[in-house]
Each structure stands twice: as C-alpha cells, then as structure tokens.
PDB file of N, CA and C in Angstrom:
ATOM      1  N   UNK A   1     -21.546  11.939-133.064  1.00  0.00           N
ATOM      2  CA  UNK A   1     -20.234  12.524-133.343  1.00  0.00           C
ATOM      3  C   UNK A   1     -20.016  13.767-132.479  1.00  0.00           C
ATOM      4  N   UNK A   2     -21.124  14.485-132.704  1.00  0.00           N
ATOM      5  CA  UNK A   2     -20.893  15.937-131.773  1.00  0.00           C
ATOM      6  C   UNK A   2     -20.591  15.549-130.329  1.00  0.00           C
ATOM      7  N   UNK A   3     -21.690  14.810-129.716  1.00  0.00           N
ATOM      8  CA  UNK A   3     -21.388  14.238-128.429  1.00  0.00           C
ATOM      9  C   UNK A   3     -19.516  14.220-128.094  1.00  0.00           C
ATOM     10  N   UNK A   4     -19.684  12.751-128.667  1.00  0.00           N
ATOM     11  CA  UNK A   4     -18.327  12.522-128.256  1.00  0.00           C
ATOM     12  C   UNK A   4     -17.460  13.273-128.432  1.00  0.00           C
ATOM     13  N   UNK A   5     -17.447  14.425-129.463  1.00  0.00           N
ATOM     14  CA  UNK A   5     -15.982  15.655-129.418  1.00  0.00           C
ATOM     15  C   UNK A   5     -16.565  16.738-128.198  1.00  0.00           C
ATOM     16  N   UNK A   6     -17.895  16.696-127.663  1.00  0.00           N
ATOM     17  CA  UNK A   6     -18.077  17.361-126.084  1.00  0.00           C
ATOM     18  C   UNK A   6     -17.395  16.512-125.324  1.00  0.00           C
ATOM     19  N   UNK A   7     -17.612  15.212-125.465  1.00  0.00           N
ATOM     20  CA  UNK A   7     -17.156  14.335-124.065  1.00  0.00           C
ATOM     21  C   UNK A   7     -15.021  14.646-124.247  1.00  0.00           C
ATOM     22  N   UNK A   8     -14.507  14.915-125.149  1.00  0.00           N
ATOM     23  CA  UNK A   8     -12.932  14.806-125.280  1.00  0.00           C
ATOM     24  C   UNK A   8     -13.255  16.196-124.792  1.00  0.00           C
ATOM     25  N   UNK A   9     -13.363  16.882-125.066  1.00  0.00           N
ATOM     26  CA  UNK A   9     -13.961  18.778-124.814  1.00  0.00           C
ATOM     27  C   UNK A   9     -13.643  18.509-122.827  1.00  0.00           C
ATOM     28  N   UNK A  10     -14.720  17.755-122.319  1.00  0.00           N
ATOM     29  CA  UNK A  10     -14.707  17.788-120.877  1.00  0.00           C
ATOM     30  C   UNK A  10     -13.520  17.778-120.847  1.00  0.00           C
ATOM     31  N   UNK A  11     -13.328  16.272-121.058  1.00  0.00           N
ATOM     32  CA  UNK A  11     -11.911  15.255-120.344  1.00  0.00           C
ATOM     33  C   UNK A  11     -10.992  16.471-120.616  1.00  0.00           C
ATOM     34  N   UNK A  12     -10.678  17.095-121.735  1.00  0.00           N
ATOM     35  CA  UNK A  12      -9.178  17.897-121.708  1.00  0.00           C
ATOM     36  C   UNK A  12      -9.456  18.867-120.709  1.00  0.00           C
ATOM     37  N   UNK A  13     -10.355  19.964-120.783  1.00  0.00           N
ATOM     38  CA  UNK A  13     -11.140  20.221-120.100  1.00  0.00           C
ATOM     39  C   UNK A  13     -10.286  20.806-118.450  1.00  0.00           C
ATOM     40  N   UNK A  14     -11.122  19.081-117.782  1.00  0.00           N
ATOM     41  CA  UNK A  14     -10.560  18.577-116.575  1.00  0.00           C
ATOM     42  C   UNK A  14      -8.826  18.445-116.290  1.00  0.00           C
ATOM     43  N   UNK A  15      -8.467  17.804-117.461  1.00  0.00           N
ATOM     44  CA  UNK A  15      -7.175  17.821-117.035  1.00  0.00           C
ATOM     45  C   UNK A  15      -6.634  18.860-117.269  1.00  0.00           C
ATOM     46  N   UNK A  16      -6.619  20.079-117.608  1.00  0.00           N
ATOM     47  CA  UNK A  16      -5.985  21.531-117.731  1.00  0.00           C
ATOM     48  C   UNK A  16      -6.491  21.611-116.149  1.00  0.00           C
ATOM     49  N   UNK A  17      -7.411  21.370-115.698  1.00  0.00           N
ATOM     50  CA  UNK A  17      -7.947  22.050-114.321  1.00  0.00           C
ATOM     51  C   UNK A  17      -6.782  20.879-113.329  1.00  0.00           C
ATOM     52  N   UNK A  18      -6.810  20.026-114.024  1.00  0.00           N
ATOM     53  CA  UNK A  18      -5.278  18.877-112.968  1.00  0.00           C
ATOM     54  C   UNK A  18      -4.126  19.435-112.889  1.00  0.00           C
ATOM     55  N   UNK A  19      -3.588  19.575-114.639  1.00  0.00           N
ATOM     56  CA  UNK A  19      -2.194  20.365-114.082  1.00  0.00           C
ATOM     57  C   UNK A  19      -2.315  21.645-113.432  1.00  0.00           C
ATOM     58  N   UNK A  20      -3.092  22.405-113.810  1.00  0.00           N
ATOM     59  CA  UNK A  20      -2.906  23.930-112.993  1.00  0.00           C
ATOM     60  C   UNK A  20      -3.022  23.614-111.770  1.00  0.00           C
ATOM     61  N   UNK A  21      -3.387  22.875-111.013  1.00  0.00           N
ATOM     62  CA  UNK A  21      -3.620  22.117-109.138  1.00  0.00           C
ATOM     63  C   UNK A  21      -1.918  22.008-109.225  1.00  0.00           C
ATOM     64  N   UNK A  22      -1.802  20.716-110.155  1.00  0.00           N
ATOM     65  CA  UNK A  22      -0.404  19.905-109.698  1.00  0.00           C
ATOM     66  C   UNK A  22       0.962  20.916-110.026  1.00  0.00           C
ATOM     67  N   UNK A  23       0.551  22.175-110.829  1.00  0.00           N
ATOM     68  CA  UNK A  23       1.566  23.056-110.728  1.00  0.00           C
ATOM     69  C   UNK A  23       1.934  24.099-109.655  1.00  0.00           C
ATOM     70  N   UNK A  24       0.166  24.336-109.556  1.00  0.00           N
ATOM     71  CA  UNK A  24       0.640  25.437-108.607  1.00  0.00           C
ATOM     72  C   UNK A  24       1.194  24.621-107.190  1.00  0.00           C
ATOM     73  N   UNK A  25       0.997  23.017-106.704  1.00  0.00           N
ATOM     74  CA  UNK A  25       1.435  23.114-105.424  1.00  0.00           C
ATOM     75  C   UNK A  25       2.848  22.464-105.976  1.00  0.00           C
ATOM     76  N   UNK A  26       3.082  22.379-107.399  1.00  0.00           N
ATOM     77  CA  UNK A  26       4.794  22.351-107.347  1.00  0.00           C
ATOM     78  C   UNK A  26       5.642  23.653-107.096  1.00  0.00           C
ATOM     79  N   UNK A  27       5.041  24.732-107.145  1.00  0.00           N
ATOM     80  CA  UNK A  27       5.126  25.820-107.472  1.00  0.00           C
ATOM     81  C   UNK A  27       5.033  26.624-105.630  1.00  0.00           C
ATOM     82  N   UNK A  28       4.307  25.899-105.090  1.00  0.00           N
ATOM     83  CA  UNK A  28       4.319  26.101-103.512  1.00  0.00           C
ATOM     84  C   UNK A  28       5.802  25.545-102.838  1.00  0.00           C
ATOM     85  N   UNK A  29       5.486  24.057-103.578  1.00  0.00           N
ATOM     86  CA  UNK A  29       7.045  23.868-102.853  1.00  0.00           C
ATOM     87  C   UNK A  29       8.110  24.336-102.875  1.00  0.00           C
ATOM     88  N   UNK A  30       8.281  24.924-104.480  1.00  0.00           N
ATOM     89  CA  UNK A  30       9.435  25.531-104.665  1.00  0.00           C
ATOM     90  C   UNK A  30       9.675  26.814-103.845  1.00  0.00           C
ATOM     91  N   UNK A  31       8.598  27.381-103.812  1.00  0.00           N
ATOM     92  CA  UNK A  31       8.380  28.472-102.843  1.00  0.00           C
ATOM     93  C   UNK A  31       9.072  28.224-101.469  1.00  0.00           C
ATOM     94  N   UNK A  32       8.359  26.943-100.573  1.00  0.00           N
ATOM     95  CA  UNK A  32       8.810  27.209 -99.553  1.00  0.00           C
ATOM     96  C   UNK A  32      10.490  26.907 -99.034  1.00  0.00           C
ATOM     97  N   UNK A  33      11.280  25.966-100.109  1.00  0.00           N
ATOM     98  CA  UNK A  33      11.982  26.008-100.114  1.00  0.00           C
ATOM     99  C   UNK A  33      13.109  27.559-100.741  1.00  0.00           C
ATOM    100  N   UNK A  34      12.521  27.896-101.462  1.00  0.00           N
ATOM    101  CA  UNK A  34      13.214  29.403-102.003  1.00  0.00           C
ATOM    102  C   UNK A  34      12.597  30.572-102.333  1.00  0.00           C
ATOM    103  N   UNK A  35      12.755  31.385-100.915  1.00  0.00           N
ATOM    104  CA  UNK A  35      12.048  32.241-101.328  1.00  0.00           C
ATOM    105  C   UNK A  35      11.615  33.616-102.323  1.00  0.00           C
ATOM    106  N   UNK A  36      12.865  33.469-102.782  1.00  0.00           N
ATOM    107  CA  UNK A  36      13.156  34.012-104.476  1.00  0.00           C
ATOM    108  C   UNK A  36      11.736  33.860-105.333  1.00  0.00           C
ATOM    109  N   UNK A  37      11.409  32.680-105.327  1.00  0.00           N
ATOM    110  CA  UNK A  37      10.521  32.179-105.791  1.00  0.00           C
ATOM    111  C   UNK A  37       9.207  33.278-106.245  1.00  0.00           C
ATOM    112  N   UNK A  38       8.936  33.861-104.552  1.00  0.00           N
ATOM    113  CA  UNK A  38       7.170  34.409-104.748  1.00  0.00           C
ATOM    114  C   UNK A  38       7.103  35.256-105.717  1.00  0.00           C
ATOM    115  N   UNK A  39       8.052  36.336-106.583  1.00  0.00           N
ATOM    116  CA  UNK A  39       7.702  36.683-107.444  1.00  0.00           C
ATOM    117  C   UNK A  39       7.113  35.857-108.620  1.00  0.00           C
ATOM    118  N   UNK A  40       7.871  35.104-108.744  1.00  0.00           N
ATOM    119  CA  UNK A  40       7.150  33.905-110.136  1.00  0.00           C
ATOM    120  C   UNK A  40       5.737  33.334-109.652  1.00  0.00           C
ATOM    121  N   UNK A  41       6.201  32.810-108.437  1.00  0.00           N
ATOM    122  CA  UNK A  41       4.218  32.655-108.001  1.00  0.00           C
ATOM    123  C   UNK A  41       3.072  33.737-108.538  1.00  0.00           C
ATOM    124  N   UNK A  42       3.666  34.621-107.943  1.00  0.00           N
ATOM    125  CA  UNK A  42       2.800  36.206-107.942  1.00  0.00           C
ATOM    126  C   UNK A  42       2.082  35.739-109.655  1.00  0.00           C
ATOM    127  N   UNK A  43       3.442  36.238-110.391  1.00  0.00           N
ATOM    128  CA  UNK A  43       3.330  36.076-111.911  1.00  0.00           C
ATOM    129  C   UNK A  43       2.225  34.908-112.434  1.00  0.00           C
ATOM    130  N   UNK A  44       2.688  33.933-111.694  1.00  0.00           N
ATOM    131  CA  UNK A  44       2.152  32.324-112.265  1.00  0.00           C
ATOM    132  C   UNK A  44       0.938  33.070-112.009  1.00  0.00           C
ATOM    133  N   UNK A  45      -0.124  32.582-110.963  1.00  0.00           N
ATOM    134  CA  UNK A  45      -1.089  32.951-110.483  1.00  0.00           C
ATOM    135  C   UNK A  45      -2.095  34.363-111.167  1.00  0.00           C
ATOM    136  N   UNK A  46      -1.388  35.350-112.024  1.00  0.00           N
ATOM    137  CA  UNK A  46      -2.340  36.727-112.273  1.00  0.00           C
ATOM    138  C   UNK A  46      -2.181  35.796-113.664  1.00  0.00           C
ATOM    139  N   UNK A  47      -1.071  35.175-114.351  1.00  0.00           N
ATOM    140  CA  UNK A  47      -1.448  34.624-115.396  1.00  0.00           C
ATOM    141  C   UNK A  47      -2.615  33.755-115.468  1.00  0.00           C
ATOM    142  N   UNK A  48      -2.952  32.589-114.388  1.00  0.00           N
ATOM    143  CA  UNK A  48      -3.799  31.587-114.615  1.00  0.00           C
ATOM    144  C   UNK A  48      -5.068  32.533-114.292  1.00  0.00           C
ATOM    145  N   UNK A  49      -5.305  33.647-113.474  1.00  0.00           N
ATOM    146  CA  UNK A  49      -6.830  33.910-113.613  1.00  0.00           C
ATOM    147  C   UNK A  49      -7.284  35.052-113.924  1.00  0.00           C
TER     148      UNK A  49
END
C-alpha cells in the first residue's frame, strides 16, 4: 500500500515538473511575441523557485 501511494507521489511528482516546462515555454512565447510580457515572466519564474 505504502509503495504504491510513493509510486502516485512520483508520477504527480513528475508531472508538476511537465507543466512548469510546458508553461514556462508558453510563457516564452508569449514573451516573444509581447513584450509587456517580461514582467509576468520575471514574476512567474521568482514564484516557481
């Protein structure tokens, strides 16, 4: 039992480490299209670390 609530533990885990990838380079694009943007990057970014 313990096991397997480590093994869901990883998997979510991992995928928090997916979206924060797949945001921040949504978060690039938006950038390079507007550059308004880099403040919220700035923001995004001191939030995630």
């Amino acid at each position: 039992m313990n096991k397997l609530r480590y093994q869901e533990k990883l998997k979510t885990q991992y995928n928090l480490e997916e979206v924060k990838k797949k945001n921040v380079r949504e978060l690039n694009m938006l950038l390079s299209e507007n550059p308004i943007m880099i403040s919220y990057i700035e923001v995004f970014e001191k939030i995630n670390h």
